[in-house]
Protein backbone atom coordinates (compact mmCIF):
# COMPACT_ATOMS: atom_id res chain seq x y z
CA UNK A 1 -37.13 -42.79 29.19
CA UNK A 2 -33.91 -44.05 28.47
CA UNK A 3 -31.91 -42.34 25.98
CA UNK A 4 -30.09 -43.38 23.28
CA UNK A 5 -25.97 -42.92 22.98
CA UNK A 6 -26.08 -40.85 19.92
CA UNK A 7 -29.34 -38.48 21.58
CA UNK A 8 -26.65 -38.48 24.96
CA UNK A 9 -23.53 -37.69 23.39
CA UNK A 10 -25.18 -34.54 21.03
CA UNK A 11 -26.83 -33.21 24.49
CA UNK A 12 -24.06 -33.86 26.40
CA UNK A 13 -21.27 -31.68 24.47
CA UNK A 14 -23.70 -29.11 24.04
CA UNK A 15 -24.20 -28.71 28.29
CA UNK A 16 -20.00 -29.05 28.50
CA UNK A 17 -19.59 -26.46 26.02
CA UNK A 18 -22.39 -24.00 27.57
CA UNK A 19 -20.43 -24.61 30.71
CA UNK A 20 -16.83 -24.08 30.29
CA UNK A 21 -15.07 -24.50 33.78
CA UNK A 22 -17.41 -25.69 36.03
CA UNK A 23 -17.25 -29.33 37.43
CA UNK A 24 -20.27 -31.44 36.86
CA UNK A 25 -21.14 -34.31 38.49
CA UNK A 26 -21.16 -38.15 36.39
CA UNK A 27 -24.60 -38.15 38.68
CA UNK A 28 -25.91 -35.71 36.82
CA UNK A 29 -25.51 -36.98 33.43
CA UNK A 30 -26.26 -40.06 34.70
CA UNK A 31 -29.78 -39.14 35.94
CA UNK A 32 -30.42 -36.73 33.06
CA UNK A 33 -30.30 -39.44 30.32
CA UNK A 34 -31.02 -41.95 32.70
CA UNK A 35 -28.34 -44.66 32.20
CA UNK A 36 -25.89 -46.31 34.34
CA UNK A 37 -22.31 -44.33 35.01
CA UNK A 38 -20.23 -46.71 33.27
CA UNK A 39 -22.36 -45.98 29.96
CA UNK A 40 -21.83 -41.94 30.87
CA UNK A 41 -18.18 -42.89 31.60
CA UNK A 42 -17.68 -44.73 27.74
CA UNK A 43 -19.54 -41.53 26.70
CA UNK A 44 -17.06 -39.04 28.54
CA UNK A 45 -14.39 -40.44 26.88
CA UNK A 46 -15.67 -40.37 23.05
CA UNK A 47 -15.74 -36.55 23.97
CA UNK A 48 -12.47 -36.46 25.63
CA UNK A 49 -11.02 -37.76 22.74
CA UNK A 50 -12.89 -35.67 20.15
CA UNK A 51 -12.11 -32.17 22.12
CA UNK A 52 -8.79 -33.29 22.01
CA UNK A 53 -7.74 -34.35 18.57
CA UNK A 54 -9.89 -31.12 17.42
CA UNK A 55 -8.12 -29.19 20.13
CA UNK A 56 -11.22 -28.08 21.23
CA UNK A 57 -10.60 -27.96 24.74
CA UNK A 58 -9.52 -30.33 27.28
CA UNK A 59 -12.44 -32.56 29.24
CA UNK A 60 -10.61 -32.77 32.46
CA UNK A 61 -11.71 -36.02 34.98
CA UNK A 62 -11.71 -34.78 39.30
CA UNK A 63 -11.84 -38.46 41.11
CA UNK A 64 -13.69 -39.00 44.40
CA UNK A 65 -17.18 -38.49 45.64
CA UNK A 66 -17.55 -35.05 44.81
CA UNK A 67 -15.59 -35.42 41.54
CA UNK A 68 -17.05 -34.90 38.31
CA UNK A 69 -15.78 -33.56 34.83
CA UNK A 70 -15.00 -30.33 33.97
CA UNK A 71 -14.82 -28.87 30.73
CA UNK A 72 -11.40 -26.39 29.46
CA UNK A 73 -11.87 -24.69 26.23
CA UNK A 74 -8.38 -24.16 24.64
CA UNK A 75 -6.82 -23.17 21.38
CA UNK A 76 -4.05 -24.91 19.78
CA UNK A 77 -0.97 -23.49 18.10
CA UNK A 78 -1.43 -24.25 14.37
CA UNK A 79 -5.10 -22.02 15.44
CA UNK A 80 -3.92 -19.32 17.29
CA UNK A 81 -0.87 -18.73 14.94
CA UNK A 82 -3.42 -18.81 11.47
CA UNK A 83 -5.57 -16.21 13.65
CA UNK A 84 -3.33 -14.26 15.00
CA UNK A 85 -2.20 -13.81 11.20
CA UNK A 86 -4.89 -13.50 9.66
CA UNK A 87 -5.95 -10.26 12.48
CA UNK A 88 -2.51 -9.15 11.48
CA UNK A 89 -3.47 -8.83 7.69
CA UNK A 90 -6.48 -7.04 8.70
CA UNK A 91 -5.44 -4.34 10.48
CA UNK A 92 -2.78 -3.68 7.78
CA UNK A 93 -5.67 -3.17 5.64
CA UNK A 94 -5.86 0.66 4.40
CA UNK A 95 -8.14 3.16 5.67
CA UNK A 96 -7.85 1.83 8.97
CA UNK A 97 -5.13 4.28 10.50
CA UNK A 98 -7.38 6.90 12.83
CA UNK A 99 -6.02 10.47 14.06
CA UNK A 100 -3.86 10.03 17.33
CA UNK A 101 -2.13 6.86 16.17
CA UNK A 102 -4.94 5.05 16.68
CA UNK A 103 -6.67 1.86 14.50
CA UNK A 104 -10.22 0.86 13.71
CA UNK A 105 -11.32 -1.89 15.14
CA UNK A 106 -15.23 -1.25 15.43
CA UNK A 107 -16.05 -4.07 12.79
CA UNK A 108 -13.69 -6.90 13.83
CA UNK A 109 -14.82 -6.64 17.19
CA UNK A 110 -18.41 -6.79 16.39
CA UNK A 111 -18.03 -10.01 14.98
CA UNK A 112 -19.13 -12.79 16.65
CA UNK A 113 -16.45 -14.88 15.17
CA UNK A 114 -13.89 -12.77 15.83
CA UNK A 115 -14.37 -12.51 19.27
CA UNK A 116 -14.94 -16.11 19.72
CA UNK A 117 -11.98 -16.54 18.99
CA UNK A 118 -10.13 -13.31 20.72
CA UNK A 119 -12.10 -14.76 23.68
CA UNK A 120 -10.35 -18.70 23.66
CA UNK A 121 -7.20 -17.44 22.84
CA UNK A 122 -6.88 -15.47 25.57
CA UNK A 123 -8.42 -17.83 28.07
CA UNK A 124 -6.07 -20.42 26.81
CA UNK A 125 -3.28 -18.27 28.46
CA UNK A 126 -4.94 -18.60 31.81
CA UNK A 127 -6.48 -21.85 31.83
CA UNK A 128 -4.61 -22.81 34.88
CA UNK A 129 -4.61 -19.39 36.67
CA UNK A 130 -7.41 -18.28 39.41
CA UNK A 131 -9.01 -15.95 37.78
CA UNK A 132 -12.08 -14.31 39.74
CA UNK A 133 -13.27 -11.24 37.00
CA UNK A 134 -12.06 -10.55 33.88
CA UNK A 135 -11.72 -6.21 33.82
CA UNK A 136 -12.05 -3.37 30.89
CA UNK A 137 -12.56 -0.30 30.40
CA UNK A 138 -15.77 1.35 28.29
CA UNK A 139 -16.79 0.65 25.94
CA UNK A 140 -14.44 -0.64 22.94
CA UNK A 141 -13.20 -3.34 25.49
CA UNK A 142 -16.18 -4.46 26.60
CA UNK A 143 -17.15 -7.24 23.80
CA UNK A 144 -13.54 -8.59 24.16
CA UNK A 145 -14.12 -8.82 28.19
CA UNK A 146 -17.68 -10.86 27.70
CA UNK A 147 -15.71 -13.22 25.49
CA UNK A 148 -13.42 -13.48 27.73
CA UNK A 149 -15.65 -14.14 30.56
CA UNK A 150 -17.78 -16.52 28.74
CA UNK A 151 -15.26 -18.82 28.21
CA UNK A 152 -13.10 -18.55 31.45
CA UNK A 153 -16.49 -18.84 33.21
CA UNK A 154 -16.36 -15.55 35.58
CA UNK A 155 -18.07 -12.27 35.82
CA UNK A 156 -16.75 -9.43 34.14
CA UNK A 157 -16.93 -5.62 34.91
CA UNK A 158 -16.72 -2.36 33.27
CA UNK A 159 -14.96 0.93 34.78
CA UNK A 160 -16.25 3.95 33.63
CA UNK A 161 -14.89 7.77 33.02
CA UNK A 162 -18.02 9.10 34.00
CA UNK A 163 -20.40 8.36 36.83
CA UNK A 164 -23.92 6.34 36.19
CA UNK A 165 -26.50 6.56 39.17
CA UNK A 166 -27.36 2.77 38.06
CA UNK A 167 -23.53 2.00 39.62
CA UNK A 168 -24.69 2.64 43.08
CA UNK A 169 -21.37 4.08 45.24
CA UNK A 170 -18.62 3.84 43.44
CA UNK A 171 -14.59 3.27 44.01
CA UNK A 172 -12.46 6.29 41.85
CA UNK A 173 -8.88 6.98 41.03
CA UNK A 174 -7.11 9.54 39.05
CA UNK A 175 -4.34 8.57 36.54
CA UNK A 176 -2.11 10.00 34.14
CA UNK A 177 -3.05 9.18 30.15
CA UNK A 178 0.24 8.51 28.84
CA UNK A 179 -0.66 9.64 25.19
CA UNK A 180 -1.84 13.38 26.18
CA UNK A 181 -0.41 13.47 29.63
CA UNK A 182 -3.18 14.71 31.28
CA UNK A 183 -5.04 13.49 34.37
CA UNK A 184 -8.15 11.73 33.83
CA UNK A 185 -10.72 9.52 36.33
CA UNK A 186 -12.14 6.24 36.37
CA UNK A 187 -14.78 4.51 38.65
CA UNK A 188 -16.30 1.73 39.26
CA UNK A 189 -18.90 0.35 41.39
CA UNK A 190 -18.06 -0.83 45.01
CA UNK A 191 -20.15 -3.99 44.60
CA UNK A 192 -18.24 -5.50 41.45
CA UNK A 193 -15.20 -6.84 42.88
CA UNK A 194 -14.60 -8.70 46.10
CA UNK A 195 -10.97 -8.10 48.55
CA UNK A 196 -8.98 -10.49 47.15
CA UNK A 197 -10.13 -11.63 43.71
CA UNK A 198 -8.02 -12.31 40.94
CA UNK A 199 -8.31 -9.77 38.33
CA UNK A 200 -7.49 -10.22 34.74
CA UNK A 201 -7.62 -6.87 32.56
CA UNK A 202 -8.50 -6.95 28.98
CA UNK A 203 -8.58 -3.99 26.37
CA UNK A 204 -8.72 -3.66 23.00
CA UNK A 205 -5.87 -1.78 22.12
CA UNK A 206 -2.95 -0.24 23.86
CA UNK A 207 -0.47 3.03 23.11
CA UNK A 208 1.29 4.58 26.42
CA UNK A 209 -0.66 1.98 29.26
CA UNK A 210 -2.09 4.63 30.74
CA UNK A 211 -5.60 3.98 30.73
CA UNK A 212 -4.44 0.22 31.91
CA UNK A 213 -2.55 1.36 34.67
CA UNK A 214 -5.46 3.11 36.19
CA UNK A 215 -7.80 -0.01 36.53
CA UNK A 216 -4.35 -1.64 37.83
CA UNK A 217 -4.50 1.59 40.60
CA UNK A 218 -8.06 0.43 40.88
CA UNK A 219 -7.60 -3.57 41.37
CA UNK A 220 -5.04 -2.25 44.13
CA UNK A 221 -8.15 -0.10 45.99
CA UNK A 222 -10.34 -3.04 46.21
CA UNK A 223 -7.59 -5.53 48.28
CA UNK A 224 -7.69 -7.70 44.71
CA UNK A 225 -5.00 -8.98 43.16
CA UNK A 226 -3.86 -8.35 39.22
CA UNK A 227 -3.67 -11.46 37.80
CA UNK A 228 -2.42 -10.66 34.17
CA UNK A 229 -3.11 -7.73 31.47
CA UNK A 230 -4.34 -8.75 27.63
CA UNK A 231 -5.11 -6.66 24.65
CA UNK A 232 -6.07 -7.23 21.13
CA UNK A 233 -3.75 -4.75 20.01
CA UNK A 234 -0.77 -2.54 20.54
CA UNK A 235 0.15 0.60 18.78
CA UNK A 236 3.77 2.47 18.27
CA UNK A 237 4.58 4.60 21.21
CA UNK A 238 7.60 7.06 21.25
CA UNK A 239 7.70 7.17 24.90
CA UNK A 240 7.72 4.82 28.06
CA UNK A 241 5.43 2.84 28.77
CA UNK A 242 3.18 2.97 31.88
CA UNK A 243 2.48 -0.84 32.12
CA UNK A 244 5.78 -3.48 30.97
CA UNK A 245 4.15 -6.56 31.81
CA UNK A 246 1.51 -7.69 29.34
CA UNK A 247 0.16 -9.57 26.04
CA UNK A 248 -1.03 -8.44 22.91
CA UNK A 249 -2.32 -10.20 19.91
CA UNK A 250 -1.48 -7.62 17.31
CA UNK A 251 1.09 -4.98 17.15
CA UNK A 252 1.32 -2.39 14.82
CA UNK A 253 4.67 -1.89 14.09
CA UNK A 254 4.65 1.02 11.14
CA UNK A 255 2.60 4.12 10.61
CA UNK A 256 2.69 6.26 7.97
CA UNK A 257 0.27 9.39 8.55
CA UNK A 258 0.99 10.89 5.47
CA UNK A 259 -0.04 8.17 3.17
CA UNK A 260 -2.87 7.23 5.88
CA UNK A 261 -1.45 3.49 6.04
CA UNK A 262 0.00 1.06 8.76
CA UNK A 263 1.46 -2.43 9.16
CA UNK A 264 0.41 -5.33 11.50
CA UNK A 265 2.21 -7.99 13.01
CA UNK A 266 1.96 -10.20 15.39
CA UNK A 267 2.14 -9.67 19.25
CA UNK A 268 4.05 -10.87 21.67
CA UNK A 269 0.95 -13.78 22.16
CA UNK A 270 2.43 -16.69 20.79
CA UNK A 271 6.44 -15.53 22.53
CA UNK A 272 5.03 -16.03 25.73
CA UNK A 273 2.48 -19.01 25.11
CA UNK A 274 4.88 -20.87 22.81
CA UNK A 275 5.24 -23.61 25.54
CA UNK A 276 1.80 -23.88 26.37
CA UNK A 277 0.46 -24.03 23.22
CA UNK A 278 2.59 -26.72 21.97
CA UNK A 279 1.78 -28.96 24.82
CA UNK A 280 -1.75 -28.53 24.90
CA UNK A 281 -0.89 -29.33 20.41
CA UNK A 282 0.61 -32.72 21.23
């Protein structure tokens, strides 16, 4: 049965938006809703046009036989900048400061909002990049890595400090944690990354680089290649840093242990995006 434009267009944007990344044929939709391609062509373009005066993501059009469209979530600057901000103000919040330097992050990142939008902001900085897996660490980074990964489209996968029989053989290195200078080790299974796969690292927050620099020692192991390194936040650190290369969201730029309190600004995100995101704005 034929169906009608509003009926295509609703179904439609859902299966794009389930499917971030991944070409689909005009053969599909136009078998699916069983109309003629120049009908699923007008119908493309209402959604082109929505996703991109919303900034919702870019609907991108591959020509030829084998061409299709394929859908690029992104977030725009006015966005990123009011979330960024708004993160900022919470982690400034008091009560928050943990011993060690470290913050509490436990109930921002278990909220599905939050990470929605941790997750498009940081696949908006590698929308055009080949990423193969998206990488963390257990277990605080994990959420951040499955946003991640949902909305760049790829697998992610989760070293570990400790060995789990369910891993199968696993790949190990030692490396140095730059906040207690001690050597630690970190595994992960032989089957989750292929030679040569581009590796993006996530985490959800960040002092010396330490811990970061190990599943960079580990990318190295399995022949795959480091494609960038993104946390949700950054904390103060006296020394040097393991890892110079990188983005963060948040960085906490004053502590005060005595009065328990710290202040949150912005990352170096939006510094190294700025071009980016006001193109993808315009």
């Amino acid at each position: 049965m034929k169906v009608r434009r509003s009926d295509r267009l609703i179904d439609m944007t859902r299966y794009l938006l389930e499917r971030p990344h991944t070409l689909v044929p005009l053969t599909f939709f136009s078998k699916r809703y069983e109309s003629a391609k120049s009908s699923i062509s007008e119908d493309l373009a209402i959604v082109r046009r929505t996703f991109a005066q919303r900034q919702t993501g870019i609907l991108e059009t591959v020509p030829g036989a084998a061409g299709g469209v394929r859908y690029i979530p992104i977030m725009g600057k006015a966005e990123a900048t009011d979330f960024i901000g708004a993160m900022a103000n919470r982690l400034s919040e008091t009560d928050r400061l943990l011993p060690g330097g470290y913050v509490y992050l436990s109930d921002l990142l278990g909220t599905p909002d939050v990470l929605r939008q941790i997750g498009r902001l940081i696949a908006t900085q590698y929308l055009d990049q080949k990423v193969d897996a998206v990488m963390t660490v257990a277990t605080k980074g994990i959420p951040i890595a499955q946003s991640v990964s949902q909305f760049l489209n790829v697998p992610f996968v989760i070293v570990r400090r400790d060995s789990k029989i369910t891993e199968g053989s696993t790949v190990s290195v030692n490396y140095v944690s730059a906040s207690s200078a001690r050597i630690e080790k970190m595994e992960l299974s032989k089957r989750s990354l292929a030679a040569g796969s581009g590796v993006l690292i996530v985490d959800d927050f960040m002092k010396g680089g330490g811990t970061v620099n190990g599943m960079r020692s580990l990318i190295a192991e399995f022949d795959a290649k480091l494609v960038g390194i993104s946390v949700f936040a950054e904390g103060n650190f006296s020394g040097d840093r393991m890892v110079s290369d990188y983005t963060s969201l948040i960085r906490v730029d004053e502590v005060d242990t005595k009065a328990n309190t710290l202040h949150a600004v912005a990352g170096n995100y939006m510094d190294k995006n700025m071009a980016k995101l006001e193109e993808l704005s315009k």
